[in-house]
C-alpha atoms as a PDB file:
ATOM      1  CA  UNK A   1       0.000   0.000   0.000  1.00  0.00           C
ATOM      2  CA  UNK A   2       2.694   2.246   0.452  1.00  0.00           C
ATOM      3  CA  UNK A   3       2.992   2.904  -3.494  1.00  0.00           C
ATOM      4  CA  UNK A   4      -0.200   4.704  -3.351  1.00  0.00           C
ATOM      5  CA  UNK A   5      -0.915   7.916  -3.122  1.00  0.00           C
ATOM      6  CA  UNK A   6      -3.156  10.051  -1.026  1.00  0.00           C
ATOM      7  CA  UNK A   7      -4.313  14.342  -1.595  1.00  0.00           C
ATOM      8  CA  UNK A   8      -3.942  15.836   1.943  1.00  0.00           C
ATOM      9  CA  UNK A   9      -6.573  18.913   2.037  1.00  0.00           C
ATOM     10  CA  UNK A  10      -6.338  21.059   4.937  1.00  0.00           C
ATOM     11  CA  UNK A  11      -5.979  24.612   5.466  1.00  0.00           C
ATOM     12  CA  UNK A  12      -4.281  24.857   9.005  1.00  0.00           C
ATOM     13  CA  UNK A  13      -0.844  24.731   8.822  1.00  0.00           C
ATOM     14  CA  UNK A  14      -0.544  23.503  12.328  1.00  0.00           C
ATOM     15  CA  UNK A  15      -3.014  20.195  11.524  1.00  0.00           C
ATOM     16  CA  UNK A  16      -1.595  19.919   7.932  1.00  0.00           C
ATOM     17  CA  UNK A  17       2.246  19.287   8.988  1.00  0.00           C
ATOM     18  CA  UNK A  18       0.788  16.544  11.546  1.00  0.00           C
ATOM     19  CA  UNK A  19      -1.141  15.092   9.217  1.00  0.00           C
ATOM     20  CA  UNK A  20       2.114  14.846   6.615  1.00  0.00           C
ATOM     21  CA  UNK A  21       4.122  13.445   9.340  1.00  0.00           C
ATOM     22  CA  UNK A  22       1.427  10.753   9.963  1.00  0.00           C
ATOM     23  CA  UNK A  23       1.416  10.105   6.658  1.00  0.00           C
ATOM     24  CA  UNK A  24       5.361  10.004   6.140  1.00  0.00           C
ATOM     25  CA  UNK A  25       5.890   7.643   9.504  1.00  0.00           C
ATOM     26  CA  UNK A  26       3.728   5.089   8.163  1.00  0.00           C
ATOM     27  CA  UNK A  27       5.513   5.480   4.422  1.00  0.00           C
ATOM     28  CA  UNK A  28       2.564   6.586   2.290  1.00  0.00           C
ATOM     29  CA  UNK A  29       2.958   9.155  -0.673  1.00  0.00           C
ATOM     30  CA  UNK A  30       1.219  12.184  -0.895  1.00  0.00           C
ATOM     31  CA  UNK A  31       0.738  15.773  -1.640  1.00  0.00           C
ATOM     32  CA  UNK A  32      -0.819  18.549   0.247  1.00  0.00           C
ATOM     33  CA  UNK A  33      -3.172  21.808  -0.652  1.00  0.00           C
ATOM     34  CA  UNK A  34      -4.642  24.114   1.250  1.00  0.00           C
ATOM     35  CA  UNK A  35      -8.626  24.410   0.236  1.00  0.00           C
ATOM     36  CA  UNK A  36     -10.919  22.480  -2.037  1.00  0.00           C
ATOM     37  CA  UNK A  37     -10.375  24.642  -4.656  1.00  0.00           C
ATOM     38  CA  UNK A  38      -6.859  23.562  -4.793  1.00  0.00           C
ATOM     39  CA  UNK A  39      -7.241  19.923  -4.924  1.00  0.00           C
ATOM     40  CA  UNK A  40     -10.014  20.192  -7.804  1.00  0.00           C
ATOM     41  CA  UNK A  41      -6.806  21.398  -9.691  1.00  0.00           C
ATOM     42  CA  UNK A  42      -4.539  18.944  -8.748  1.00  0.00           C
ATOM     43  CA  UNK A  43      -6.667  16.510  -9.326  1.00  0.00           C
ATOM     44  CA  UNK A  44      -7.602  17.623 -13.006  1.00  0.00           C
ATOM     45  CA  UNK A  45      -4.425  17.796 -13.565  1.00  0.00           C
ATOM     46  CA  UNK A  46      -2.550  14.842 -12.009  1.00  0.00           C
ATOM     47  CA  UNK A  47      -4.015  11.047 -11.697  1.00  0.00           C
ATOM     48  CA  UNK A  48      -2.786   8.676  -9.235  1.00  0.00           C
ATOM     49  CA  UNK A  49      -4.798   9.337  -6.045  1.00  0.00           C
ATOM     50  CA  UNK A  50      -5.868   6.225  -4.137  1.00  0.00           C
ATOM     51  CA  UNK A  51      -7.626   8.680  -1.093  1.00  0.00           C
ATOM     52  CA  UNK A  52      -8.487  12.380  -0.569  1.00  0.00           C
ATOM     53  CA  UNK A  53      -8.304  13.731   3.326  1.00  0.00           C
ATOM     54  CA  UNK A  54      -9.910  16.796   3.710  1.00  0.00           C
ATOM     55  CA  UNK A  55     -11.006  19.293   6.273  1.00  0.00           C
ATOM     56  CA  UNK A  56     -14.539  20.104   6.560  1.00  0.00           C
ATOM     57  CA  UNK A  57     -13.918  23.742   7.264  1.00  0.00           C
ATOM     58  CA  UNK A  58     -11.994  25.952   4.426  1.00  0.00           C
ATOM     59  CA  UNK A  59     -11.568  28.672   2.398  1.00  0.00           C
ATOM     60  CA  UNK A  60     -12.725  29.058  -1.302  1.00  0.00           C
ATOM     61  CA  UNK A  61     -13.969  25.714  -1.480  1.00  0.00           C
ATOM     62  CA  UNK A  62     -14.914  23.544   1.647  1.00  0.00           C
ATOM     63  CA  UNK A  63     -14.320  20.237   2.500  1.00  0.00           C
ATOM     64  CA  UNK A  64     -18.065  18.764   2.128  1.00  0.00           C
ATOM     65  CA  UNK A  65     -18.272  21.372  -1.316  1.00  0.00           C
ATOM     66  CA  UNK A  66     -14.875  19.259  -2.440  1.00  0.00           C
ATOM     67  CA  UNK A  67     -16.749  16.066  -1.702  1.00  0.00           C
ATOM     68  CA  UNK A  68     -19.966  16.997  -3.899  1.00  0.00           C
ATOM     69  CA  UNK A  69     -17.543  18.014  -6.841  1.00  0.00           C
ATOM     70  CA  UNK A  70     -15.554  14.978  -6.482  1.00  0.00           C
ATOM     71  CA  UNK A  71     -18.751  12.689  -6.791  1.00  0.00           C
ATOM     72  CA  UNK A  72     -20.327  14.275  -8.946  1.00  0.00           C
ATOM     73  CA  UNK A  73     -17.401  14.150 -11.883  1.00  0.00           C
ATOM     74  CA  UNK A  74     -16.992  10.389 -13.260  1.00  0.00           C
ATOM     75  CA  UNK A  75     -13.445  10.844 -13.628  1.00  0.00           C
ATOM     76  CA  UNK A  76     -13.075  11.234  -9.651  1.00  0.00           C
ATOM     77  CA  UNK A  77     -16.415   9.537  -8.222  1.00  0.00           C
ATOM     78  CA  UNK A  78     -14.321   6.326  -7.169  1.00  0.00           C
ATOM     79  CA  UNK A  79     -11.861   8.012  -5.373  1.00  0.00           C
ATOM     80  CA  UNK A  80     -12.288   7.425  -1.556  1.00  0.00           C
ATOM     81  CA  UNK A  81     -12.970  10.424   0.550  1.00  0.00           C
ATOM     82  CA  UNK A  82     -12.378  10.325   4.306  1.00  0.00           C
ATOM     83  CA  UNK A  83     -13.495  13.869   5.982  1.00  0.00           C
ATOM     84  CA  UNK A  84     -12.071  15.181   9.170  1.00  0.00           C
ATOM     85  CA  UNK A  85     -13.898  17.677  11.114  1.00  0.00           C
ATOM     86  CA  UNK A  86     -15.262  19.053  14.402  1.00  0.00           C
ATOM     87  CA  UNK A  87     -18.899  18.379  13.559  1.00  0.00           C
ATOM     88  CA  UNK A  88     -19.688  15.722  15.592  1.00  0.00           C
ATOM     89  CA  UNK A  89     -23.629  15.861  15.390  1.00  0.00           C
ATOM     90  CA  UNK A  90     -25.319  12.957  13.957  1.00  0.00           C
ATOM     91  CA  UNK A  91     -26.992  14.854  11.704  1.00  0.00           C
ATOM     92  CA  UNK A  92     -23.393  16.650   9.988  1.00  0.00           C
ATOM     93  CA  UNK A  93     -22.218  12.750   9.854  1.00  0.00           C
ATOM     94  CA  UNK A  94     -25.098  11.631   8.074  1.00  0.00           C
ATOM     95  CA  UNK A  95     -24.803  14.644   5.480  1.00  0.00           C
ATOM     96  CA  UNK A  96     -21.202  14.135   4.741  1.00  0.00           C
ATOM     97  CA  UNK A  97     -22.036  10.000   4.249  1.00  0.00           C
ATOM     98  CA  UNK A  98     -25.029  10.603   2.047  1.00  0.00           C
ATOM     99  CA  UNK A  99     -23.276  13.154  -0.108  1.00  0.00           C
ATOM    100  CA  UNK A 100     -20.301  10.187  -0.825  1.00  0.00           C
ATOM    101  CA  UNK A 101     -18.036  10.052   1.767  1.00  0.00           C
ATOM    102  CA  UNK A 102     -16.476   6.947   2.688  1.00  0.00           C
ATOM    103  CA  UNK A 103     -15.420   7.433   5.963  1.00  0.00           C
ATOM    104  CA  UNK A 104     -14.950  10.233   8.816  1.00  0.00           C
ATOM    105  CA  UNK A 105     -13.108  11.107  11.503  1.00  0.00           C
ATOM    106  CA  UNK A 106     -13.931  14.106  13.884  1.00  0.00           C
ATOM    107  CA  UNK A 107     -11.238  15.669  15.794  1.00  0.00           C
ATOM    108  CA  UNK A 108      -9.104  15.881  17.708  1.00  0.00           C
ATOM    109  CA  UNK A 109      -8.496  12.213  16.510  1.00  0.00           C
ATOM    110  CA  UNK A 110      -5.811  10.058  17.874  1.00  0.00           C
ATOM    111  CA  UNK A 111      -3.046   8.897  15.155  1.00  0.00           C
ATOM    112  CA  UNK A 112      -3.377   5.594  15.093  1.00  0.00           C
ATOM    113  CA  UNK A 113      -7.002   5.558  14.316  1.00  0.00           C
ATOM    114  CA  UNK A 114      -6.399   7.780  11.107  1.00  0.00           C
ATOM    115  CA  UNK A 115      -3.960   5.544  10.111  1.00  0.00           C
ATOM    116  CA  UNK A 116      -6.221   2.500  10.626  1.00  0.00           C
ATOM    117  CA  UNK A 117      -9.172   3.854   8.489  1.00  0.00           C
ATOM    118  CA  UNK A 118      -6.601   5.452   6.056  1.00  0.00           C
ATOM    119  CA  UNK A 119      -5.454   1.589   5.525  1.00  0.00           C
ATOM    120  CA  UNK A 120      -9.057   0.051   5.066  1.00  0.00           C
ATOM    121  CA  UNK A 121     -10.223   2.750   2.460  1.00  0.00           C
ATOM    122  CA  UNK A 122      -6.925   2.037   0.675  1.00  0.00           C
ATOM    123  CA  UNK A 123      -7.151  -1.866   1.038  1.00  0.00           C
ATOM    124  CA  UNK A 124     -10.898  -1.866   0.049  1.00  0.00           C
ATOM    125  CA  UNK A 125      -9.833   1.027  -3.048  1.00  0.00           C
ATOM    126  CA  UNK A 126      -7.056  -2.030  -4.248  1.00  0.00           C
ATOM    127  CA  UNK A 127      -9.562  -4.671  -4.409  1.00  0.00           C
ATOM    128  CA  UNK A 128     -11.736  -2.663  -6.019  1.00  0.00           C
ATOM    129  CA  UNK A 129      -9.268  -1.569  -8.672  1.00  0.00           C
ATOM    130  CA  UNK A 130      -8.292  -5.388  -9.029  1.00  0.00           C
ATOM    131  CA  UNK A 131     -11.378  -6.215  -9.773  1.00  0.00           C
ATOM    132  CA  UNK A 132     -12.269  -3.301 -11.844  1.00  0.00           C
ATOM    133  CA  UNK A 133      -8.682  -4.351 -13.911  1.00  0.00           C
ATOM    134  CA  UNK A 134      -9.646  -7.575 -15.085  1.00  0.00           C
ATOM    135  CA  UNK A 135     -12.652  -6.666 -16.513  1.00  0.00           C
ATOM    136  CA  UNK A 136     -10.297  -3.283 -18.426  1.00  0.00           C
ATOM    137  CA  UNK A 137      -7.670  -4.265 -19.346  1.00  0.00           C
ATOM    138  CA  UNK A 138      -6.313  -6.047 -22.311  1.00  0.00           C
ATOM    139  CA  UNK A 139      -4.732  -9.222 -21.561  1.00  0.00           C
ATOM    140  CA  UNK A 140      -1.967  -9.126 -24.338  1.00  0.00           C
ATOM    141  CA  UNK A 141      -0.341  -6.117 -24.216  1.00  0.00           C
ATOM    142  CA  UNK A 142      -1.695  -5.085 -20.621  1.00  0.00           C
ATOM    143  CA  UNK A 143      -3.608  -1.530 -21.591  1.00  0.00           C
ATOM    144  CA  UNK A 144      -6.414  -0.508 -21.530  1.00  0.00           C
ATOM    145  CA  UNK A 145      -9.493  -2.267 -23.343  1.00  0.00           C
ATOM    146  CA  UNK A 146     -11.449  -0.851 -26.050  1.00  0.00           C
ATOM    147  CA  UNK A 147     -14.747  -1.085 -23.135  1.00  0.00           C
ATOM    148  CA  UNK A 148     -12.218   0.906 -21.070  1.00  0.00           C
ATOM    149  CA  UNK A 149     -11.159   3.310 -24.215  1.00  0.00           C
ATOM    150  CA  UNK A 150     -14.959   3.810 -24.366  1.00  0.00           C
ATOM    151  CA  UNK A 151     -15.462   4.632 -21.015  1.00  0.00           C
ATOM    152  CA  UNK A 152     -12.588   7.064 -20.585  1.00  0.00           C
ATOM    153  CA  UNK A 153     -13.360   8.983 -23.482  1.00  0.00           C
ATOM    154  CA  UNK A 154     -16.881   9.105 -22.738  1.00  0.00           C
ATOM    155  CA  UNK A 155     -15.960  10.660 -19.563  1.00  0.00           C
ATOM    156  CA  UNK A 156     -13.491  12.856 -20.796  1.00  0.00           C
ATOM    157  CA  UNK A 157     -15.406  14.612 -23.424  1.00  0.00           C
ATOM    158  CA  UNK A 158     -17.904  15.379 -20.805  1.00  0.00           C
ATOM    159  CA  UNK A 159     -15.100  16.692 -18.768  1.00  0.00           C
ATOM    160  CA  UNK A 160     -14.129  18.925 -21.506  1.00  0.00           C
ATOM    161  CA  UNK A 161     -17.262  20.461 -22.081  1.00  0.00           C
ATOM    162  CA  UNK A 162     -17.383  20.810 -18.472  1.00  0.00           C
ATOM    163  CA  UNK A 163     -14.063  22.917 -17.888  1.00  0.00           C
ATOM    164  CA  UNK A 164     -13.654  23.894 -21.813  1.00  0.00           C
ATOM    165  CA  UNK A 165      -9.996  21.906 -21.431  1.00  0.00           C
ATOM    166  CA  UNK A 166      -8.331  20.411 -24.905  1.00  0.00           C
ATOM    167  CA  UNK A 167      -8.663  16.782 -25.737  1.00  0.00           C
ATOM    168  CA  UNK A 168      -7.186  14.688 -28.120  1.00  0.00           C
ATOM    169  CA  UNK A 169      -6.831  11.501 -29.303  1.00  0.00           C
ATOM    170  CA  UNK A 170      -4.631   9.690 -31.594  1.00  0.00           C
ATOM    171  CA  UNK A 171      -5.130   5.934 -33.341  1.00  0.00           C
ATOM    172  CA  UNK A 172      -2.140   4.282 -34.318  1.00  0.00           C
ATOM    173  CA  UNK A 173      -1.916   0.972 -36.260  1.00  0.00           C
ATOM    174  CA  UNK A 174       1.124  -1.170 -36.564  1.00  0.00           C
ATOM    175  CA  UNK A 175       2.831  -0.755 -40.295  1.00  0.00           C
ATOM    176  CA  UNK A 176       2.336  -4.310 -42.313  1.00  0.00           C
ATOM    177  CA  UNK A 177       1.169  -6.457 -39.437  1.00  0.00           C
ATOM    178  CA  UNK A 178      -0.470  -8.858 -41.575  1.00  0.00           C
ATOM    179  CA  UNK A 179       2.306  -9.769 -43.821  1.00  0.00           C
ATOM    180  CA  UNK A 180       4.535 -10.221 -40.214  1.00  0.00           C
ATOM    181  CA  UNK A 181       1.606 -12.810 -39.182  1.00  0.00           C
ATOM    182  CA  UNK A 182       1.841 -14.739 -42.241  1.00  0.00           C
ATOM    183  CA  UNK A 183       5.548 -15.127 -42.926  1.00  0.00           C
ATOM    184  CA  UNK A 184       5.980 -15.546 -39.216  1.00  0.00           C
ATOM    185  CA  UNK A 185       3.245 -16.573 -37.301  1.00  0.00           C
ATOM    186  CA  UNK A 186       0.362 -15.753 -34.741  1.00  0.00           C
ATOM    187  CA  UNK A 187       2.918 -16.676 -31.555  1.00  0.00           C
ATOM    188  CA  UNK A 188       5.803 -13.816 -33.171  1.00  0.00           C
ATOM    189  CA  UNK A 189       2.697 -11.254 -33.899  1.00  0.00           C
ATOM    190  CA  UNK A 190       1.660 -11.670 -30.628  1.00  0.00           C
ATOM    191  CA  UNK A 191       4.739 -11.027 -29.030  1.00  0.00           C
ATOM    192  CA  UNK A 192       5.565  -7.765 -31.152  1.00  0.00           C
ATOM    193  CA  UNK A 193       1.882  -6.619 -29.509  1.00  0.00           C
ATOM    194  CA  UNK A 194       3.485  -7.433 -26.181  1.00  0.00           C
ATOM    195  CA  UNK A 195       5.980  -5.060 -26.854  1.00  0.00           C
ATOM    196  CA  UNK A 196       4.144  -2.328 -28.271  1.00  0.00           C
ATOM    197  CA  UNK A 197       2.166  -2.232 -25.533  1.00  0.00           C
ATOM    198  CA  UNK A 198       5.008  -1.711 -23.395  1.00  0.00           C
ATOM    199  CA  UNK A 199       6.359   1.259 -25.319  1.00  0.00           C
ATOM    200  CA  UNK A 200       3.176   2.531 -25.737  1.00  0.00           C
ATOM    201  CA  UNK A 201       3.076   2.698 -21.891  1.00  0.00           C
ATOM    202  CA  UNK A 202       6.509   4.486 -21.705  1.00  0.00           C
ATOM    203  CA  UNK A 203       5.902   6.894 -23.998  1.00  0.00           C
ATOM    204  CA  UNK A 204       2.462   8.604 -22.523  1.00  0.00           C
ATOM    205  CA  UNK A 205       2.227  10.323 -19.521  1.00  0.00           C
ATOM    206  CA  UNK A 206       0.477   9.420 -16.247  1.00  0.00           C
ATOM    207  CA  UNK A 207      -3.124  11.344 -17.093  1.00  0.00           C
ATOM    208  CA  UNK A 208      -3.123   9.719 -20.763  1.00  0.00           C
ATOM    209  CA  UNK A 209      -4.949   6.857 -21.863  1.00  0.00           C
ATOM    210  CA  UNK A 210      -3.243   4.017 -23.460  1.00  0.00           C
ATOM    211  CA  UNK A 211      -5.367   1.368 -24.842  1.00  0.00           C
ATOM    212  CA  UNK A 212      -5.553  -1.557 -27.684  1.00  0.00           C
ATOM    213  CA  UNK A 213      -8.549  -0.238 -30.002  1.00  0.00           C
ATOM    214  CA  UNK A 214      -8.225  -3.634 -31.463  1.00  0.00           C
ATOM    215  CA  UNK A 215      -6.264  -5.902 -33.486  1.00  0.00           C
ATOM    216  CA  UNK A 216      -3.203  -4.159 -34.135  1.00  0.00           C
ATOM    217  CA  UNK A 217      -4.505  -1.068 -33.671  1.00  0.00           C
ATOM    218  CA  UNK A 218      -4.337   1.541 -30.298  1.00  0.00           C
ATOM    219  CA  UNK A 219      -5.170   4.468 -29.072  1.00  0.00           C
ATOM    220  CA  UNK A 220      -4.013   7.284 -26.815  1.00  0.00           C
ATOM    221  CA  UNK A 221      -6.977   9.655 -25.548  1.00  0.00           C
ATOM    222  CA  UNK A 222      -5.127  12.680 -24.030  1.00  0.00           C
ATOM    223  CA  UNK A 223      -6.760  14.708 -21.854  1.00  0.00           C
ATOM    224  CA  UNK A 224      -5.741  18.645 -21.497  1.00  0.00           C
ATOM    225  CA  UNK A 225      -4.084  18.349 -24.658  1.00  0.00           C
ATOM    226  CA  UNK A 226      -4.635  20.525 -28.228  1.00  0.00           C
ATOM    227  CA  UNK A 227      -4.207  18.712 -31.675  1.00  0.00           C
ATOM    228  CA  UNK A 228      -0.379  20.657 -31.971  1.00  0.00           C
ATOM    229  CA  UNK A 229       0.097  18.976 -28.551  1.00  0.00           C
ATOM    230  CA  UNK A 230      -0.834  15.277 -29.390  1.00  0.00           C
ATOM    231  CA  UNK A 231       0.834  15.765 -32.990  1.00  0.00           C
ATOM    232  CA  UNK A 232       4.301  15.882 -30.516  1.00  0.00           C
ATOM    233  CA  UNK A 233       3.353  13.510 -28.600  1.00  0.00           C
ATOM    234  CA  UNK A 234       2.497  11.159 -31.774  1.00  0.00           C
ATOM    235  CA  UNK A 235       6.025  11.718 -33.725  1.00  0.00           C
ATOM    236  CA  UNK A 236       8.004  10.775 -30.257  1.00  0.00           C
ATOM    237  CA  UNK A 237       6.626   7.766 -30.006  1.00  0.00           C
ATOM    238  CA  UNK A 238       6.600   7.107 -33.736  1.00  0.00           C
ATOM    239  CA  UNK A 239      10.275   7.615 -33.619  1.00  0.00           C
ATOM    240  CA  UNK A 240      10.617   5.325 -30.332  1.00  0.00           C
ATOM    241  CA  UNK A 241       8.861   2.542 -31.645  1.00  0.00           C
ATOM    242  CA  UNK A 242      11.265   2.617 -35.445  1.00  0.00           C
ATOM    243  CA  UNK A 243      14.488   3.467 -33.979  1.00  0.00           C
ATOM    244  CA  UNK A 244      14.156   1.602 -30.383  1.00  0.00           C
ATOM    245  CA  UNK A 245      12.162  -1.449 -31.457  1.00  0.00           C
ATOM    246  CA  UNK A 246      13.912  -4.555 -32.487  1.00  0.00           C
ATOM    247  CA  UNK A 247      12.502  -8.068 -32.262  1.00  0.00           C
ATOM    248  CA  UNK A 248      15.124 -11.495 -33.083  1.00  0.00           C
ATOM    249  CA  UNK A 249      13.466 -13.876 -35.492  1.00  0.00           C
ATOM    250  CA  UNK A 250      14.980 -16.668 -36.890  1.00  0.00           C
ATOM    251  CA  UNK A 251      18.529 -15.030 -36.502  1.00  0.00           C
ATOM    252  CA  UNK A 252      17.234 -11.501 -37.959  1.00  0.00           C
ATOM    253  CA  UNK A 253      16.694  -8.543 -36.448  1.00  0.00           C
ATOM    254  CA  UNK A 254      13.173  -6.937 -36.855  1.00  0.00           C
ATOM    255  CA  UNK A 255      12.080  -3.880 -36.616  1.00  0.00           C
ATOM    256  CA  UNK A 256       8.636  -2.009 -36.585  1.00  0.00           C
ATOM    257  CA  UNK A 257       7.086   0.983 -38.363  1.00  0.00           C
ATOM    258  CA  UNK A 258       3.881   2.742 -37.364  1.00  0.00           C
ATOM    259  CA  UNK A 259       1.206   4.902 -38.600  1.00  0.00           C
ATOM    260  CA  UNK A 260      -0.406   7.737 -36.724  1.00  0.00           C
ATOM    261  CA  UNK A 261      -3.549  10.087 -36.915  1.00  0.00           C
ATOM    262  CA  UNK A 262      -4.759  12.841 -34.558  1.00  0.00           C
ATOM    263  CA  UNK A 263      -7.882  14.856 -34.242  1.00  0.00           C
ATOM    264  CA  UNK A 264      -8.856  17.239 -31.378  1.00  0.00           C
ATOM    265  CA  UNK A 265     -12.238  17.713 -29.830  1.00  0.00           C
ATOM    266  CA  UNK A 266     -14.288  20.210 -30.822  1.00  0.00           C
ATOM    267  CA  UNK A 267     -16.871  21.158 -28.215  1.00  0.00           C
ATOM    268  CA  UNK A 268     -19.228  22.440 -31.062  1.00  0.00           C
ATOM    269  CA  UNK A 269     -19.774  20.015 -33.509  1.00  0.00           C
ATOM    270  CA  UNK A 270     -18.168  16.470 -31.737  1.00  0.00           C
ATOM    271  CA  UNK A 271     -19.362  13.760 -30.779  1.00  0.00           C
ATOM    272  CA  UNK A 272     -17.668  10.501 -29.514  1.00  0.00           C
ATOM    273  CA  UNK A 273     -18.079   8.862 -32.753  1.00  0.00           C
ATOM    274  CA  UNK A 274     -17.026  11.945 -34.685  1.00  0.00           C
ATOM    275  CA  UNK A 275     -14.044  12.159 -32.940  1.00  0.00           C
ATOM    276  CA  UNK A 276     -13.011   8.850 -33.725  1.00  0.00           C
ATOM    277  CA  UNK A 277     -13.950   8.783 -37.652  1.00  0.00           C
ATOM    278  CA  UNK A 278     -11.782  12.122 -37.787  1.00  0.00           C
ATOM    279  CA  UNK A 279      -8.849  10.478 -35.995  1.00  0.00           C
ATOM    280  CA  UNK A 280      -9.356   7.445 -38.083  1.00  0.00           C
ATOM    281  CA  UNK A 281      -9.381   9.359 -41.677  1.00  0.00           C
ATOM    282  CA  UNK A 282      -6.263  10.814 -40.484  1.00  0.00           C
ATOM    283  CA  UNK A 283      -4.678   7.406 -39.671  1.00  0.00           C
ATOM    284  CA  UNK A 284      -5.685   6.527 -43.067  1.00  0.00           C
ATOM    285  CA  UNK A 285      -4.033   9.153 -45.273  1.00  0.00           C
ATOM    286  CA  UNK A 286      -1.038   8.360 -43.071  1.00  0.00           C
ATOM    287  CA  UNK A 287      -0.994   4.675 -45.009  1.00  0.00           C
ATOM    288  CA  UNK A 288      -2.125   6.361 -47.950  1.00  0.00           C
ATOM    289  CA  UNK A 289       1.329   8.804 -48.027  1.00  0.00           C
ATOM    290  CA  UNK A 290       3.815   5.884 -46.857  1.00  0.00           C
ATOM    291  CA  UNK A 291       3.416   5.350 -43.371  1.00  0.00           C
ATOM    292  CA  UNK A 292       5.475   5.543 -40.986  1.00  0.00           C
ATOM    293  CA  UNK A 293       3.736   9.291 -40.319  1.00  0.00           C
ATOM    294  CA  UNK A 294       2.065  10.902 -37.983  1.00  0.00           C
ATOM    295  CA  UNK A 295      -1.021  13.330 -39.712  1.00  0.00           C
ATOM    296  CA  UNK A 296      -3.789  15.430 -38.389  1.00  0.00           C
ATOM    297  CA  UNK A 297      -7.273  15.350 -39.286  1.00  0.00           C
ATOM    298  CA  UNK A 298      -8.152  17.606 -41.551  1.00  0.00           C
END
């Protein structure tokens, strides 16, 4: 558990630096912001957290304001929330559980019983998240599914109509995978999918999504990205995967080629589907002009 990480959300200085040295004594990761407001933009911003601990009290934004945002965004809704406060009526514990918390503590609290509901929300968060995996992810190459890819960019189109952020996506489609099944096999084609998939997963960042669209075919949906953005990030890992890929068979070296397309959201005439088709044409004209490209939609 200690490779998880947790958003500390506190305004008092005082309470903040004993809850990071809670947190550091029993070796958990984590960052720390003073007010809801602050941890909305972390969290937009930066994926990874397996908790949120938050004040009730604050400035800006309030703890039990936090908690409504948080539950009511898919992105975050699964995210356990544990609240601290000094409400101790029934009726303020009550709220804060109906509105989505998971868990709360009212101070002053003792340290050891943080740290004991701070491990079952994170235990129970795991299984979850195990669970949640195997029905995801892509057994071959280990990203995400396409019913995953479908989910995420469901959600993340809504998100950017929410905020008005930039979203991208790119489709990418290994160069002459057919003809590498047929002079060499189903067992060597599913090995150079392996490895994709593992370059694919080096080359994104931690708020992407990296997923198998299918066949030999991926995608990336990148969130808080524009088209000029994701074209970048499309030509490094074009150049990764044909100058860093190499594959023995039969005493030969092999090497890969792929072919790219981007498109970028737009809020106004976008849909899901549209999104993809435009993503997709470009992927096509890529093949069409050589591959081995990367080439925006038009």
């Amino acid at each position: 558990m200690k490779d998880m990480k947790i958003l500390l959300v506190e305004d008092s200085p005082k309470v903040l630096h004993a809850l990071q040295r809670q947190m550091e004594l029993a070796g958990f990761k984590y960052l720390s912001v003073k007010n809801g407001q602050e941890a909305m933009e972390v969290l937009e911003n930066e994926r990874g957290f397996c908790l949120i601990i938050s004040d009730w009290l604050m400035p800006k934004m309030t703890g039990f304001e936090l908690l409504t945002e948080v539950r009511r965004s898919e992105k975050f809704a699964t995210i356990p929330f544990l609240m601290v406060t000094g409400k101790d009526s029934v009726d303020d514990v009550v709220t804060a559980l109906r509105f989505g918390a998971n868990d709360y503590i009212t101070k002053p609290y003792h340290p050891e019983e943080l740290l004991a509901r701070v491990r079952n929300l994170l235990k129970i968060w795991r299984y979850e998240r195990e669970l949640e995996g195997k029905t995801l992810t892509d057994d071959l190459t280990g990203l995400h599914n396409r019913r995953h890819f479908e989910q995420a960019l469901t959600r993340e189109i809504a998100e950017a109509k929410r905020y008005g952020t930039a979203l991208s996506l790119v489709l990418c489609d290994i160069d002459h995978f057919k003809k590498l099944n047929d002079d060499h096999g189903h067992l060597t084609g599913d090995e150079v999918l392996r490895g994709m998939g593992a370059l694919i997963r080096q080359g994104v960042r931690e708020v992407d999504y990296p997923c198998r669209y299918g066949g030999e075919e991926f995608a990336l949906i990148l969130p808080h990205t524009d088209c000029d953005g994701a074209m970048v990030a499309a030509e490094r890992l074009r150049k990764a995967i044909a100058q860093d890929y190499r594959m023995e068979i039969a005493g030969r070296s092999l090497g890969l080629t792929c072919s790219f397309g981007v498109a970028q959201f737009e809020e106004d005439s976008d849909t899901m589907e549209n999104l993809i088709d435009k993503a997709d044409k470009a992927l096509y004209r890529s093949k069409q002009d050589g591959r081995n490209r990367v080439s925006r939609a038009a």
